[in-house]
Protein backbone atom coordinates (compact mmCIF):
# COMPACT_ATOMS: atom_id res chain seq x y z
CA UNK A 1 -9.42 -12.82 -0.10
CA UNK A 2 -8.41 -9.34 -0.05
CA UNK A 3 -6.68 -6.71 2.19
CA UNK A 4 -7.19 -3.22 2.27
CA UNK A 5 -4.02 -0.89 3.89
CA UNK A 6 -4.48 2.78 4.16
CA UNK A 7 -1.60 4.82 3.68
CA UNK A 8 -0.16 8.10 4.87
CA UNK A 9 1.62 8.95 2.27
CA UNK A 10 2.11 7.61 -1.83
CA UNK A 11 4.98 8.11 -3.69
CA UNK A 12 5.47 8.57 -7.26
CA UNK A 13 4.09 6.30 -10.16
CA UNK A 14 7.36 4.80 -10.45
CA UNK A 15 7.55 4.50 -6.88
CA UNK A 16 4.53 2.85 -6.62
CA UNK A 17 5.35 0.34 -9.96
CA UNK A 18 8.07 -0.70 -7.91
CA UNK A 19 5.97 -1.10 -5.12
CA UNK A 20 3.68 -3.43 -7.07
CA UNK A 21 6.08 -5.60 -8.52
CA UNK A 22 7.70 -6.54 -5.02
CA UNK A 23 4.52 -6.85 -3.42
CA UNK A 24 4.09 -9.88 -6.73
CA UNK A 25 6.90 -11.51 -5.54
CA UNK A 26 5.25 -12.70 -2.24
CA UNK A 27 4.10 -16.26 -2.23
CA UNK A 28 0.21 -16.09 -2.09
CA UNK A 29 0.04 -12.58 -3.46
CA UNK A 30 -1.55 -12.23 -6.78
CA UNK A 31 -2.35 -8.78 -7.18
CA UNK A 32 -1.92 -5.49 -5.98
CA UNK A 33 -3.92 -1.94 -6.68
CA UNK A 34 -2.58 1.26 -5.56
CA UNK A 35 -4.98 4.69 -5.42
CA UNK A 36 -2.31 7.21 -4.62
CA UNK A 37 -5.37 9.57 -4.73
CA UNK A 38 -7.11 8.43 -1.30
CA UNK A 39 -4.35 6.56 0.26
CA UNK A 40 -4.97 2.74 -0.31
CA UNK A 41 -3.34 -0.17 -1.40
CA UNK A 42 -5.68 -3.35 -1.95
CA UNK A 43 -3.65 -6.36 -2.35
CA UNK A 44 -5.67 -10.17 -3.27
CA UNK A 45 -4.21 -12.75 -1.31
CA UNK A 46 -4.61 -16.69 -0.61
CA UNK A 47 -4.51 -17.77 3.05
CA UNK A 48 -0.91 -18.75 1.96
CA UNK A 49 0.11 -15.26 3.28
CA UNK A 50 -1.44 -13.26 6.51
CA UNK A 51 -2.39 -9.58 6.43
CA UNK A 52 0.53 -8.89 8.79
CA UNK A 53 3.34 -10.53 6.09
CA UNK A 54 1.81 -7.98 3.78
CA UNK A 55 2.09 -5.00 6.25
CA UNK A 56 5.58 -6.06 7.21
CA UNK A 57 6.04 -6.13 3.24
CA UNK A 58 4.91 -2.68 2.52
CA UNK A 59 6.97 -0.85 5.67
CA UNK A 60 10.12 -2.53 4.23
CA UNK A 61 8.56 -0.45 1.06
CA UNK A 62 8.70 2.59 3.38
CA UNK A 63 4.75 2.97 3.51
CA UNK A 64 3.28 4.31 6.95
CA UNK A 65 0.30 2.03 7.71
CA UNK A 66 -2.84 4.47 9.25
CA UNK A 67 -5.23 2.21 11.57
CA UNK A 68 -8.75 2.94 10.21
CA UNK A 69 -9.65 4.05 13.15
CA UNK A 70 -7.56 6.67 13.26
CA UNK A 71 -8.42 10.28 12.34
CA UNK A 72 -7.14 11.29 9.19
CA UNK A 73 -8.32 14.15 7.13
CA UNK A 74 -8.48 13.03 3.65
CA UNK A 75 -9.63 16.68 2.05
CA UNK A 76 -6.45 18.31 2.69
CA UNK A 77 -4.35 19.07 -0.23
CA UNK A 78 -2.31 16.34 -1.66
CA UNK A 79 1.62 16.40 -1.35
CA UNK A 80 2.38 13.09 -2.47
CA UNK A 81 5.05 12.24 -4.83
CA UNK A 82 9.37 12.33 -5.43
CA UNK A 83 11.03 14.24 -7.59
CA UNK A 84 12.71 11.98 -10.32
């Protein structure tokens, strides 16, 4: 199975390495994909691990989380990143 977590905000490709590695480390987790371009992370999961474990996972990783229903304008410019 798979969940899908919009974001509000990506950080850096280093950031989001980081990210990716931690998110391996979860029992039931094997493997993540981040599009820092729209705003989603897709992470493949057993039923070892819930969706919410994953979401309490990624604040601790300082992601905001945006509901899907939520209105979010995805044409605006994009400000993501850190400075290294």
């Amino acid at each position: 199975m798979y969940s899908t977590f919009h974001i509000s905000e990506a950080e850096c490709a280093s950031c989001t390495n980081k990210t990716l590695k931690n998110l391996g480390t979860l029992q039931g987790v094997f493997g993540a994909e981040i599009d820092r371009i729209i705003g989603k992370i897709d992470v493949s999961h057993t039923d070892e691990i819930s969706r919410e474990q994953i979401l309490e996972a990624l604040k601790k990783e300082g992601y905001e989380i945006i509901e899907p229903d939520s209105e979010v304008d995805y044409d605006e410019p994009s400000i993501w990143g850190c400075a290294l």
